[in-house]
PDB file of N, CA and C in Angstrom:
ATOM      1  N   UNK A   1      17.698 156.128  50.491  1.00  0.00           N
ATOM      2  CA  UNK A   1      17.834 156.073  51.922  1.00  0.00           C
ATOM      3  C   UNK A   1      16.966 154.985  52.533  1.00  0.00           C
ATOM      4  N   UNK A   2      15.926 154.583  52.080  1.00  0.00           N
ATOM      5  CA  UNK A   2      15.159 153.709  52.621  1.00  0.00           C
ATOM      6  C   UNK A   2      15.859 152.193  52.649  1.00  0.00           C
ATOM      7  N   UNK A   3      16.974 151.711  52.048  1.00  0.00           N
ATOM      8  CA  UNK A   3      17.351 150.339  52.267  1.00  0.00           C
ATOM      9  C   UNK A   3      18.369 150.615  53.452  1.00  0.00           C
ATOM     10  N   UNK A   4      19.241 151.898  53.942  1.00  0.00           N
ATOM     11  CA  UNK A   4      19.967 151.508  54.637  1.00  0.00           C
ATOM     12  C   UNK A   4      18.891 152.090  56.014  1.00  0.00           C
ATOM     13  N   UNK A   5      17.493 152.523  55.614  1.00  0.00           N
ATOM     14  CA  UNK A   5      16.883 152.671  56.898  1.00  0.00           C
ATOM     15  C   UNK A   5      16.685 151.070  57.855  1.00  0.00           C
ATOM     16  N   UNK A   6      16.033 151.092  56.656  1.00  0.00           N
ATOM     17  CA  UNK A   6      15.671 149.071  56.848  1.00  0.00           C
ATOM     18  C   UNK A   6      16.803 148.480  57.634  1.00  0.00           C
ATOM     19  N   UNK A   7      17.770 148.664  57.136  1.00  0.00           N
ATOM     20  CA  UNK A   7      19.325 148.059  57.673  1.00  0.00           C
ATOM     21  C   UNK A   7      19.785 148.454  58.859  1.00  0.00           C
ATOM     22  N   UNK A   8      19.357 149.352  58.800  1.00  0.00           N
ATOM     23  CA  UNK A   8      19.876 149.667  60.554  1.00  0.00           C
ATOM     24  C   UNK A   8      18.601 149.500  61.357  1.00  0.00           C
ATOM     25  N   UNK A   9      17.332 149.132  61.022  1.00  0.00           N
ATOM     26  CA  UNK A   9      16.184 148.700  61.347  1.00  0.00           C
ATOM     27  C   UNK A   9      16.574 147.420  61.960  1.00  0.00           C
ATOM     28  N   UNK A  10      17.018 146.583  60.701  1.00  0.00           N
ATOM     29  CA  UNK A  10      16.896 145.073  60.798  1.00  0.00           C
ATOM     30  C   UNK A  10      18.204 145.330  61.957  1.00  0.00           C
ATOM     31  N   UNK A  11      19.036 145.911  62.305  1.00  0.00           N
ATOM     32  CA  UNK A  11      19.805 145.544  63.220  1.00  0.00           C
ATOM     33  C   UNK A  11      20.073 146.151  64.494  1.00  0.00           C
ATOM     34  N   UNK A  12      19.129 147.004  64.711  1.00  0.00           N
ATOM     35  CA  UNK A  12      18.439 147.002  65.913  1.00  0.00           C
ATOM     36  C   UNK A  12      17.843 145.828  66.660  1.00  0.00           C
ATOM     37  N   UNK A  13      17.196 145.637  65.452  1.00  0.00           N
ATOM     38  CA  UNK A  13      16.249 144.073  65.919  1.00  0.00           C
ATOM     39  C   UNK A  13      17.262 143.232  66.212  1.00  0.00           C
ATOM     40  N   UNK A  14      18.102 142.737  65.466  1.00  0.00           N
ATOM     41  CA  UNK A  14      19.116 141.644  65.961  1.00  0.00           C
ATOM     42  C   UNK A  14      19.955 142.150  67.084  1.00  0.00           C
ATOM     43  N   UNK A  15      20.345 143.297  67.422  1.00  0.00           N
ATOM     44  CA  UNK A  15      20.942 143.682  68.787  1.00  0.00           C
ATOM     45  C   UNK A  15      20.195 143.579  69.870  1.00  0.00           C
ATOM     46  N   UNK A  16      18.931 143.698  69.315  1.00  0.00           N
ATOM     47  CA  UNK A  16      17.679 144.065  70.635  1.00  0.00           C
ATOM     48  C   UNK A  16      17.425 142.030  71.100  1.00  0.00           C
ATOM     49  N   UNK A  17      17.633 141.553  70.028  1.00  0.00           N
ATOM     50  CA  UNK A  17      16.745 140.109  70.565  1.00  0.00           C
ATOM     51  C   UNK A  17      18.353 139.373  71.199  1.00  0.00           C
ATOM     52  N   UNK A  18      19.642 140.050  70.541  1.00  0.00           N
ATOM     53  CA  UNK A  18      20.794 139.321  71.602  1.00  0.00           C
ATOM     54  C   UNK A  18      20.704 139.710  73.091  1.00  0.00           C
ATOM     55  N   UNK A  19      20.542 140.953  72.982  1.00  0.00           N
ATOM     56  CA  UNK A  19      20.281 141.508  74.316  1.00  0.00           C
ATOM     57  C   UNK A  19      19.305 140.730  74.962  1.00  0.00           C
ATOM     58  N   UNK A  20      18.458 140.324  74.793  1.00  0.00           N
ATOM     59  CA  UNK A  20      17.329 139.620  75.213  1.00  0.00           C
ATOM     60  C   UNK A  20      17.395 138.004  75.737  1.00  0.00           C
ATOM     61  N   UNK A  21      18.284 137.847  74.470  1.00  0.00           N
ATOM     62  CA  UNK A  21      19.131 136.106  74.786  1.00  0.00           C
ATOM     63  C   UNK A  21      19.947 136.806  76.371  1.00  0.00           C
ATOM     64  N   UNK A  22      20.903 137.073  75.906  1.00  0.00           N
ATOM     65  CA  UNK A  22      22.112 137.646  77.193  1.00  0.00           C
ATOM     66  C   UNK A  22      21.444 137.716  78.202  1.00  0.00           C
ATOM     67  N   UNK A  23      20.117 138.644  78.229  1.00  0.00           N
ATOM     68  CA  UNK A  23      19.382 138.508  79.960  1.00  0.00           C
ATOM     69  C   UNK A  23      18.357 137.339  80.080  1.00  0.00           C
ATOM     70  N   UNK A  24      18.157 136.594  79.046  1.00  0.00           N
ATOM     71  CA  UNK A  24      17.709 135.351  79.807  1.00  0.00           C
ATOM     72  C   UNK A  24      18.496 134.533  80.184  1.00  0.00           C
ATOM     73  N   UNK A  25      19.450 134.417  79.498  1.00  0.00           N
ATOM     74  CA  UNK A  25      20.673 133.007  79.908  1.00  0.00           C
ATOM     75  C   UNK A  25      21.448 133.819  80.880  1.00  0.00           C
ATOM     76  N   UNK A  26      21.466 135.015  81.540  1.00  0.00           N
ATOM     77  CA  UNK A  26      21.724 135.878  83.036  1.00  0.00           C
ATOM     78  C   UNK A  26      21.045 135.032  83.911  1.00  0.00           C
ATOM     79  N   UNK A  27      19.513 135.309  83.682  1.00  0.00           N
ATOM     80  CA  UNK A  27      18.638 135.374  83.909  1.00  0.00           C
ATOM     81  C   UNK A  27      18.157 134.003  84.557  1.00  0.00           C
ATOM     82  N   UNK A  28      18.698 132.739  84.162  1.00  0.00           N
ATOM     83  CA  UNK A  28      18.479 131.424  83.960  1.00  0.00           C
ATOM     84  C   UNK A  28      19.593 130.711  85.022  1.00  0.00           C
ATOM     85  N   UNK A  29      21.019 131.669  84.678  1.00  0.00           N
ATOM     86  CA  UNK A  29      21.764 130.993  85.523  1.00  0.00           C
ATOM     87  C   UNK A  29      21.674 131.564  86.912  1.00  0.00           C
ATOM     88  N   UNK A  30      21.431 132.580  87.451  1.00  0.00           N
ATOM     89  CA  UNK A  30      21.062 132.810  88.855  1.00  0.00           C
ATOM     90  C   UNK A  30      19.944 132.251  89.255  1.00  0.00           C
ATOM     91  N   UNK A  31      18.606 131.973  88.544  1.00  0.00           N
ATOM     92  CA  UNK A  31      17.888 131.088  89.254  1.00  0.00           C
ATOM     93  C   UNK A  31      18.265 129.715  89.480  1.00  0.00           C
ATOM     94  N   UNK A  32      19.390 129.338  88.189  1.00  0.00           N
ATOM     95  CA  UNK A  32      20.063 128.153  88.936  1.00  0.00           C
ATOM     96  C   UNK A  32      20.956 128.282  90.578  1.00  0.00           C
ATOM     97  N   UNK A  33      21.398 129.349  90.372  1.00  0.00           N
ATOM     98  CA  UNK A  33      22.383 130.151  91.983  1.00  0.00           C
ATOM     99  C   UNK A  33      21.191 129.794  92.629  1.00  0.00           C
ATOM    100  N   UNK A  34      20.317 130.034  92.366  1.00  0.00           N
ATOM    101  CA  UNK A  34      19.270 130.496  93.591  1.00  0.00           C
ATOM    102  C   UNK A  34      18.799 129.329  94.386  1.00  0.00           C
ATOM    103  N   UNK A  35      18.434 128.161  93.582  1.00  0.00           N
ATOM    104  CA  UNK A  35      17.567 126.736  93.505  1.00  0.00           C
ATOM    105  C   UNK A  35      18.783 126.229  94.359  1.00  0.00           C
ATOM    106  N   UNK A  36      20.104 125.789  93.530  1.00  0.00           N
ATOM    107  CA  UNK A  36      21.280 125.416  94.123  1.00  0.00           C
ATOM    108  C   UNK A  36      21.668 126.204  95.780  1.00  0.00           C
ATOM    109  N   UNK A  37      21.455 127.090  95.787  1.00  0.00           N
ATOM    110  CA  UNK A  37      21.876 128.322  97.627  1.00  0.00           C
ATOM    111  C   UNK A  37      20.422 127.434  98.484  1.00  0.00           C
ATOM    112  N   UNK A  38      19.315 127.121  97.733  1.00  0.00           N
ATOM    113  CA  UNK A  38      18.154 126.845  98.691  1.00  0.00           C
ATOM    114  C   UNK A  38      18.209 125.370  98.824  1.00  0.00           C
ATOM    115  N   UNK A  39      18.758 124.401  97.631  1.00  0.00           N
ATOM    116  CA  UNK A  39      18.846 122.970  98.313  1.00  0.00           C
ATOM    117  C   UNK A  39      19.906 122.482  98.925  1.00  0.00           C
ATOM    118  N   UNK A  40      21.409 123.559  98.940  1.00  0.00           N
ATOM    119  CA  UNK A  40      21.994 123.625 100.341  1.00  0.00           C
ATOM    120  C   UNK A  40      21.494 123.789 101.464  1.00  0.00           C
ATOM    121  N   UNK A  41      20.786 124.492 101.405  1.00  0.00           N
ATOM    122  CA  UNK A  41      20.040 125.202 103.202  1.00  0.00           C
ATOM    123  C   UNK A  41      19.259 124.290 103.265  1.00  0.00           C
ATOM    124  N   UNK A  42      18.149 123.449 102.636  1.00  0.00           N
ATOM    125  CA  UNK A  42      17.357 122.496 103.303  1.00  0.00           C
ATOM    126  C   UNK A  42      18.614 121.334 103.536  1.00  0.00           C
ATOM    127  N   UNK A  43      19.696 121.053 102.594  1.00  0.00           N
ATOM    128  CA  UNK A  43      20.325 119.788 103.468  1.00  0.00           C
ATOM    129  C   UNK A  43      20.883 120.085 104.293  1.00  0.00           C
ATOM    130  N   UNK A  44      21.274 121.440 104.850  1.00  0.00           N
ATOM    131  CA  UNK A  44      21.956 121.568 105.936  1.00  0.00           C
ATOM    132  C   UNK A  44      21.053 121.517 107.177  1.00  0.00           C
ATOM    133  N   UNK A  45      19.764 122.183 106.941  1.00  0.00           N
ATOM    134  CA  UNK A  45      18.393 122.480 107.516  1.00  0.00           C
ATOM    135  C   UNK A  45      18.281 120.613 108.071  1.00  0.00           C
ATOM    136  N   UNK A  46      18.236 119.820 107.047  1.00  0.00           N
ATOM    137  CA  UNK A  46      17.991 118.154 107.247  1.00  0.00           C
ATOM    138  C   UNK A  46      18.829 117.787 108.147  1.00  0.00           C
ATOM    139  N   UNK A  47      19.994 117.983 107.878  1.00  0.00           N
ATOM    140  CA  UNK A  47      21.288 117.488 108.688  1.00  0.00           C
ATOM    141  C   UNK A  47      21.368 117.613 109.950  1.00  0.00           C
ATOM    142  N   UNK A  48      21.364 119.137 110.165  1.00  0.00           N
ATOM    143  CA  UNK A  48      20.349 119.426 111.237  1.00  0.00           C
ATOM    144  C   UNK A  48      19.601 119.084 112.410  1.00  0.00           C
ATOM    145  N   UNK A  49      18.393 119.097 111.773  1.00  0.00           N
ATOM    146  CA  UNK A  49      17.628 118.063 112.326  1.00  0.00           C
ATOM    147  C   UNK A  49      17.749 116.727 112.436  1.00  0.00           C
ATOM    148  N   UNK A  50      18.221 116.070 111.973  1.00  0.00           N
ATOM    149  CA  UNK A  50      19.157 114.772 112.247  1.00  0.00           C
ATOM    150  C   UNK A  50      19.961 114.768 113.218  1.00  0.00           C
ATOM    151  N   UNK A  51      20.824 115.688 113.583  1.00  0.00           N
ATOM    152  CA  UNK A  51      21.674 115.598 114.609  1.00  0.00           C
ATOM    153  C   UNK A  51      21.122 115.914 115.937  1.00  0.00           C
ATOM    154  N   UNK A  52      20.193 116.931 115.482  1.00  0.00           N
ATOM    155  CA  UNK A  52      19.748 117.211 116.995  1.00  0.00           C
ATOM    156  C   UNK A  52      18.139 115.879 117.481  1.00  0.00           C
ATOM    157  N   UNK A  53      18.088 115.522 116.305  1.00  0.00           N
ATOM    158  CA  UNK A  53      16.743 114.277 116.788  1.00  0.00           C
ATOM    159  C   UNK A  53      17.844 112.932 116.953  1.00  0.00           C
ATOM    160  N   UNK A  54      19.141 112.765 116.898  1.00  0.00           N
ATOM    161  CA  UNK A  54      20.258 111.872 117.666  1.00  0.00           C
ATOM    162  C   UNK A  54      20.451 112.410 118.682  1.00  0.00           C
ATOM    163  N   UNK A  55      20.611 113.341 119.103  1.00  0.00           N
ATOM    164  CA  UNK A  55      20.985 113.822 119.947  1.00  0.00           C
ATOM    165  C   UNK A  55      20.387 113.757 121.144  1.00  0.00           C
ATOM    166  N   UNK A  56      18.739 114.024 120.533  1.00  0.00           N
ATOM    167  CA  UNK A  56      17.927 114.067 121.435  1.00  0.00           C
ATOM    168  C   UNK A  56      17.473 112.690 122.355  1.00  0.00           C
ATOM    169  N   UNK A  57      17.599 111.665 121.437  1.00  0.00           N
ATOM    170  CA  UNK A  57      17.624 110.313 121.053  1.00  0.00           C
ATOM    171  C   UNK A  57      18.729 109.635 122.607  1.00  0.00           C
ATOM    172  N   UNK A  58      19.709 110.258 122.089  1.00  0.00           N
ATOM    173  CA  UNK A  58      21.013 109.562 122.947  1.00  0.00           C
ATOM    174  C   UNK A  58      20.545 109.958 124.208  1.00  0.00           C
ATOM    175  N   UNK A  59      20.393 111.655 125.117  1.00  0.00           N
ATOM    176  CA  UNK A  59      19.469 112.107 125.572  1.00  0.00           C
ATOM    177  C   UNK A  59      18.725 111.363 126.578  1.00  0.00           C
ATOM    178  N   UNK A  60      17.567 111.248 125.932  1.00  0.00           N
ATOM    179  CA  UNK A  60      16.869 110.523 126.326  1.00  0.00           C
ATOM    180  C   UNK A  60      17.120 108.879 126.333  1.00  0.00           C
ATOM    181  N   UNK A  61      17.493 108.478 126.095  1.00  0.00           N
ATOM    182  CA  UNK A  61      18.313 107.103 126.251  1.00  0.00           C
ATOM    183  C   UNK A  61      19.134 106.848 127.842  1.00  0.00           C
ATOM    184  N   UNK A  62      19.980 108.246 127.898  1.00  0.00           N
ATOM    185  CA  UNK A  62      20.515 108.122 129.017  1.00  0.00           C
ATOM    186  C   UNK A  62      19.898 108.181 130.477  1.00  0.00           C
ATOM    187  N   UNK A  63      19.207 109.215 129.930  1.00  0.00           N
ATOM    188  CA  UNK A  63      18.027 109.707 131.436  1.00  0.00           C
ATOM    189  C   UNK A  63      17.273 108.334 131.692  1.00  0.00           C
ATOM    190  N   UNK A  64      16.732 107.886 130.455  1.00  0.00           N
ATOM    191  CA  UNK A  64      15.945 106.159 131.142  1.00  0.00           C
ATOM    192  C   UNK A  64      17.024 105.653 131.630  1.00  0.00           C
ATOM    193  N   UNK A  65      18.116 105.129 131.281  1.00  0.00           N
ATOM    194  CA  UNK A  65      19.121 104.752 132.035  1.00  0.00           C
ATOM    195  C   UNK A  65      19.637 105.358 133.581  1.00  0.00           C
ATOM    196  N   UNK A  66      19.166 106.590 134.061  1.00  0.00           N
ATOM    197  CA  UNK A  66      19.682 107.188 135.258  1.00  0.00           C
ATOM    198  C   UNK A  66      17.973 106.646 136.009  1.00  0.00           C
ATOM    199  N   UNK A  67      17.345 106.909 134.889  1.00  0.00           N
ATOM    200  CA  UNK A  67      15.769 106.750 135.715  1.00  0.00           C
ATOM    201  C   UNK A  67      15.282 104.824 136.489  1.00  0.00           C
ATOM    202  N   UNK A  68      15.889 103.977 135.608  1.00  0.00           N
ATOM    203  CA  UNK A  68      15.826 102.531 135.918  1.00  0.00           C
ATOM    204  C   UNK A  68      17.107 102.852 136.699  1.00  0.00           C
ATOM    205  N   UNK A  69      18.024 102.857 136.561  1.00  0.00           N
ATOM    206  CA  UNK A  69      19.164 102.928 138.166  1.00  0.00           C
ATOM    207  C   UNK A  69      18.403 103.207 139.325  1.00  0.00           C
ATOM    208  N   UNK A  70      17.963 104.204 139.625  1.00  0.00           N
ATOM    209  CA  UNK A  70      17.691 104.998 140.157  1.00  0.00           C
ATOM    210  C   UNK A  70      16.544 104.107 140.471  1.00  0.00           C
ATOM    211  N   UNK A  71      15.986 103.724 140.129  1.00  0.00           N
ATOM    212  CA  UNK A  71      14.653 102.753 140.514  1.00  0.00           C
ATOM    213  C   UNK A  71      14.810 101.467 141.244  1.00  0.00           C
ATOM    214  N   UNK A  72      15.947 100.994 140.703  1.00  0.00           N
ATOM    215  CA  UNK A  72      16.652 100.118 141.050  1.00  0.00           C
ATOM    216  C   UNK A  72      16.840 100.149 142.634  1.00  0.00           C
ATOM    217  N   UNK A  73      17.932 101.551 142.721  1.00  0.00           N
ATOM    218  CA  UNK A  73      18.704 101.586 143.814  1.00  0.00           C
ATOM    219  C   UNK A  73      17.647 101.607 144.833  1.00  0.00           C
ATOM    220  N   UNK A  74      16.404 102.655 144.874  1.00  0.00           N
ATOM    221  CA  UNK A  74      15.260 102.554 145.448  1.00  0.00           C
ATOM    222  C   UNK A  74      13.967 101.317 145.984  1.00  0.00           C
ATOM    223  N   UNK A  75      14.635 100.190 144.988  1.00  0.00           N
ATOM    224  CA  UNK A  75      14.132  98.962 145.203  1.00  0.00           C
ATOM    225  C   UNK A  75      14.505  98.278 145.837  1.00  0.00           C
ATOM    226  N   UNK A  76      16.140  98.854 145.944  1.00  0.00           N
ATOM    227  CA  UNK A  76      16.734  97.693 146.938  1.00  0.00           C
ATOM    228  C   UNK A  76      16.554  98.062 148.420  1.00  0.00           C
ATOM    229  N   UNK A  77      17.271  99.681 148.625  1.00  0.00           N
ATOM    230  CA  UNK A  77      16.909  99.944 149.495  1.00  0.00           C
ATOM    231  C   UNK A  77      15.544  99.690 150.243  1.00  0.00           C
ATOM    232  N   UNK A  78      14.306 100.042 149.830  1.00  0.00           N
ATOM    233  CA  UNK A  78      13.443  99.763 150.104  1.00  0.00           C
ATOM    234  C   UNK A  78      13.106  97.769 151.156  1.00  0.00           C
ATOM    235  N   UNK A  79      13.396  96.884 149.858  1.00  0.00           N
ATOM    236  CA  UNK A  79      13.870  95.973 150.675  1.00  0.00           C
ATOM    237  C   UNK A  79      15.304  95.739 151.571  1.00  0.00           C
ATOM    238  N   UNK A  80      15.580  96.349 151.741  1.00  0.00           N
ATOM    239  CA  UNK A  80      16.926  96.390 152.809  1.00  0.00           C
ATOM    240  C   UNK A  80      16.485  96.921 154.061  1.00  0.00           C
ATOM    241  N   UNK A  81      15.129  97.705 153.814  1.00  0.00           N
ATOM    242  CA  UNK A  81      14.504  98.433 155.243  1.00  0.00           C
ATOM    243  C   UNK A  81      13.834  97.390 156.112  1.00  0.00           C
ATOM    244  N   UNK A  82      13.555  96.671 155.219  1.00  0.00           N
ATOM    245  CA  UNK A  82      12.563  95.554 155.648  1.00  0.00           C
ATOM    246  C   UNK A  82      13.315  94.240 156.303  1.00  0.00           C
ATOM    247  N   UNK A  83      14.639  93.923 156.079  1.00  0.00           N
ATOM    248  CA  UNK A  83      15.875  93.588 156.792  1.00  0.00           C
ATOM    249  C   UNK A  83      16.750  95.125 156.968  1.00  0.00           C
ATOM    250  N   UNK A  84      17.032  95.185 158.378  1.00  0.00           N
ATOM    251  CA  UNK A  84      17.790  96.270 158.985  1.00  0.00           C
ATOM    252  C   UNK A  84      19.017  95.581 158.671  1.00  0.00           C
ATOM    253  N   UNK A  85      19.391  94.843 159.709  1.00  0.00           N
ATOM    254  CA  UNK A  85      20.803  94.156 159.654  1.00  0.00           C
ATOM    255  C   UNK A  85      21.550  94.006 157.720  1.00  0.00           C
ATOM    256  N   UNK A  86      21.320  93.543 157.155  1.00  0.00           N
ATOM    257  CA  UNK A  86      21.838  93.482 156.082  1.00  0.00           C
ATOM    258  C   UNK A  86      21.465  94.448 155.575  1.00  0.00           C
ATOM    259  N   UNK A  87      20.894  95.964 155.281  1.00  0.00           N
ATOM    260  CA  UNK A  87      20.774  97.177 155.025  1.00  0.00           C
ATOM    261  C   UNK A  87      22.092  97.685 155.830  1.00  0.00           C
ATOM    262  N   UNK A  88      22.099  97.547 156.577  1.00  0.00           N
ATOM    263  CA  UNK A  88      23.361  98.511 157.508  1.00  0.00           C
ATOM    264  C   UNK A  88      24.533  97.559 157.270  1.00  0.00           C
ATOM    265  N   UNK A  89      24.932  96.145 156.938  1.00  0.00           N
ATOM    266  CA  UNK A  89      25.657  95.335 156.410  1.00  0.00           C
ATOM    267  C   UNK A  89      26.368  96.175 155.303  1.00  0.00           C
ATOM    268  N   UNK A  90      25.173  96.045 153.894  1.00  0.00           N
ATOM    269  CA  UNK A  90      25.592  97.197 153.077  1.00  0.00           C
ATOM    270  C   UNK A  90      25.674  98.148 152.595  1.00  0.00           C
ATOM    271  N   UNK A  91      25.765  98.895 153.763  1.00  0.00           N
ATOM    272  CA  UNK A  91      26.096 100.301 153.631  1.00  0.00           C
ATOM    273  C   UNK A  91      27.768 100.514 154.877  1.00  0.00           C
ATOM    274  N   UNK A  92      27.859  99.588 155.361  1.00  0.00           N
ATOM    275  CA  UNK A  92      29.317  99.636 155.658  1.00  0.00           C
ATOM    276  C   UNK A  92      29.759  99.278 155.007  1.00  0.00           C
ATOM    277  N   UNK A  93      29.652  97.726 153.634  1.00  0.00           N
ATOM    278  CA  UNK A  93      30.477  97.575 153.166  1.00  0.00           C
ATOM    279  C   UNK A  93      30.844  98.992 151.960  1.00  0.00           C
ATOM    280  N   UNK A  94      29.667  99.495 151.468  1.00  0.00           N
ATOM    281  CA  UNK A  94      29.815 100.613 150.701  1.00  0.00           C
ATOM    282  C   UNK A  94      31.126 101.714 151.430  1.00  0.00           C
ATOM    283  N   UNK A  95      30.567 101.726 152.728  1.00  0.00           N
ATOM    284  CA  UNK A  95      31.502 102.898 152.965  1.00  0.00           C
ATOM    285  C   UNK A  95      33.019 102.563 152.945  1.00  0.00           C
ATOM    286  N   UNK A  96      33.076 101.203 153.070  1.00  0.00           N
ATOM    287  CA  UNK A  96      34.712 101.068 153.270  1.00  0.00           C
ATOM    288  C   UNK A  96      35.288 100.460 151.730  1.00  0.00           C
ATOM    289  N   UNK A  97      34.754 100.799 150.986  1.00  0.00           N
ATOM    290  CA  UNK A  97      35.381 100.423 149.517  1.00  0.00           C
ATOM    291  C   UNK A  97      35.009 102.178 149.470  1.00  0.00           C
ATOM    292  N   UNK A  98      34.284 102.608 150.001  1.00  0.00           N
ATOM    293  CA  UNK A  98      35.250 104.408 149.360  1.00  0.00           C
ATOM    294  C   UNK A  98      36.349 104.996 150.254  1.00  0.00           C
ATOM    295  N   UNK A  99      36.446 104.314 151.612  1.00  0.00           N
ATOM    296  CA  UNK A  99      37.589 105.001 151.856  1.00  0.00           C
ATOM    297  C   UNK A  99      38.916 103.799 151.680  1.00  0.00           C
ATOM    298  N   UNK A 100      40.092 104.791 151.566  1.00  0.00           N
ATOM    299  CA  UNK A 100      41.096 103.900 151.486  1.00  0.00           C
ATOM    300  C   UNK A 100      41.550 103.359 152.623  1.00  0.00           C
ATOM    301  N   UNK A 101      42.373 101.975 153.040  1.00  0.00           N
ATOM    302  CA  UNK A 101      42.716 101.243 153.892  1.00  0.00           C
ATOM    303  C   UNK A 101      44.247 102.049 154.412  1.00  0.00           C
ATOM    304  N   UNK A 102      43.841 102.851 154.993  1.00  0.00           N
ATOM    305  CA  UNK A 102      45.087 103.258 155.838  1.00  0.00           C
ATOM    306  C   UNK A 102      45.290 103.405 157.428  1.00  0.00           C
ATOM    307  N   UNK A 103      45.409 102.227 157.553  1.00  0.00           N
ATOM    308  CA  UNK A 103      45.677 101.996 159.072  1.00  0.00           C
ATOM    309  C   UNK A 103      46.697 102.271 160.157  1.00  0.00           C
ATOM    310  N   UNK A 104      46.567 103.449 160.882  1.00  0.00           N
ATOM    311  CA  UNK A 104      47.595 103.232 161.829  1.00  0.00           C
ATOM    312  C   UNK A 104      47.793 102.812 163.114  1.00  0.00           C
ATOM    313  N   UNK A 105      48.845 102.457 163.609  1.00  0.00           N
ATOM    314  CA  UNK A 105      48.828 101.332 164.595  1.00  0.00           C
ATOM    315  C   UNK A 105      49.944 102.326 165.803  1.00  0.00           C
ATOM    316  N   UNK A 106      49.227 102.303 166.951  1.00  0.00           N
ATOM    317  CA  UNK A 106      49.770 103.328 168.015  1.00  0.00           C
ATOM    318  C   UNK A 106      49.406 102.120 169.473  1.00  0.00           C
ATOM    319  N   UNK A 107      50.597 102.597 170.199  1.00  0.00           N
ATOM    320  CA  UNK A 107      50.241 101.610 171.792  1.00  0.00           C
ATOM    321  C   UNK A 107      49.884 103.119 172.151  1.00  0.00           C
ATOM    322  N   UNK A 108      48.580 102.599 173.457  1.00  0.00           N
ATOM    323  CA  UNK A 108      47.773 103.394 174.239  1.00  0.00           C
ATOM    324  C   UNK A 108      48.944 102.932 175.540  1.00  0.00           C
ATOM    325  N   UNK A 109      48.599 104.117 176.541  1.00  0.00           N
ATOM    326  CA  UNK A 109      49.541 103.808 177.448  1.00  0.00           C
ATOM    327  C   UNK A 109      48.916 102.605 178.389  1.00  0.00           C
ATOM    328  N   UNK A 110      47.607 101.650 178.334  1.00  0.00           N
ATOM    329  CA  UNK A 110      47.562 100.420 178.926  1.00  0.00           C
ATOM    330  C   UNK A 110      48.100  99.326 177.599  1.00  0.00           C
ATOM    331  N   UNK A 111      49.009  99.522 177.179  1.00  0.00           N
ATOM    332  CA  UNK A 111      49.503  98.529 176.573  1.00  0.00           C
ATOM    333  C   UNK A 111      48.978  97.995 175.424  1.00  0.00           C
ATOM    334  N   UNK A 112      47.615  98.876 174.799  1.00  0.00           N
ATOM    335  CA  UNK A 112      46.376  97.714 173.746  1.00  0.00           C
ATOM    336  C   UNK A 112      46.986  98.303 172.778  1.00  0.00           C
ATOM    337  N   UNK A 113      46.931  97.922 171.865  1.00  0.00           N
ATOM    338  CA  UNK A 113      46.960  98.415 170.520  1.00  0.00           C
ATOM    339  C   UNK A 113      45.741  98.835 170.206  1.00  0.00           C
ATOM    340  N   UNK A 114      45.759  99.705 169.222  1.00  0.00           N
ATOM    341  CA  UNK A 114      44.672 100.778 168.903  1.00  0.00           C
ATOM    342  C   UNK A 114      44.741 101.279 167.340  1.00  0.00           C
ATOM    343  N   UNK A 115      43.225 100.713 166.778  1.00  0.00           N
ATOM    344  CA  UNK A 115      43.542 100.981 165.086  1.00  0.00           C
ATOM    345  C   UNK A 115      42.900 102.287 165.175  1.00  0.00           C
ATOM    346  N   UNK A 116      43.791 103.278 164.294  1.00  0.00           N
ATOM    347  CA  UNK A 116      43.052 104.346 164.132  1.00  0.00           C
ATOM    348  C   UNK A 116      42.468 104.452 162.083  1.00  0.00           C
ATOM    349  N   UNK A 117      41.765 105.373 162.217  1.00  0.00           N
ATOM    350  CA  UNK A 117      41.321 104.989 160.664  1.00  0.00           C
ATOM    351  C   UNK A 117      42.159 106.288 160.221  1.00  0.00           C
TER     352      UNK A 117
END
């Protein structure tokens, strides 16, 4: 009895150390899952932040752009105060390029003609 003890000894052992292979190479490929799931999330995490530091970028790009207008328009005005007449020059011409040219033409009962806007 002692050789087929051995024998089913010795193959325990060889079942026990496959088993052992099987959960490391388990074992090996989910920490690959794992590594692979986490250097998705930082490039998406990167990407990310990339879009929103363009974003932020464009953003702010525009606002200096509303902020120099805007400085602008304040500059002129400013000197336009300092001449009245051509301040009030253009600001009629402003007003009559926003409204449209629709003129109508009526006799008053002394005979004048009369533009109405």
């Amino acid at each position: 009895m002692a050789p087929n003890v051995n024998f089913q000894r010795r193959k325990r052992q060889r079942d026990a150390k496959r088993n052992i292979e099987k959960l490391r190479k388990e074992l090996l490929k989910q920490q690959k899952k794992q590594q692979e799931m986490e250097r998705k999330k930082q490039q998406n995490k990167e990407q990310c932040n990339m879009k929103m530091s363009m974003r932020s970028f464009f953003l702010c790009r525009e606002s200096q752009k509303r902020i120099t207008s805007n400085f602008e328009k304040q500059k002129s005005i400013a000197s336009n105060k300092e001449n009245p007449r051509s301040f009030e020059k253009q600001k009629r011409n402003a007003n009559n390029k926003e409204k449209p040219r629709n003129f109508e033409k009526q006799k008053s009962h002394a005979s004048k003609v009369v533009l109405r806007l």
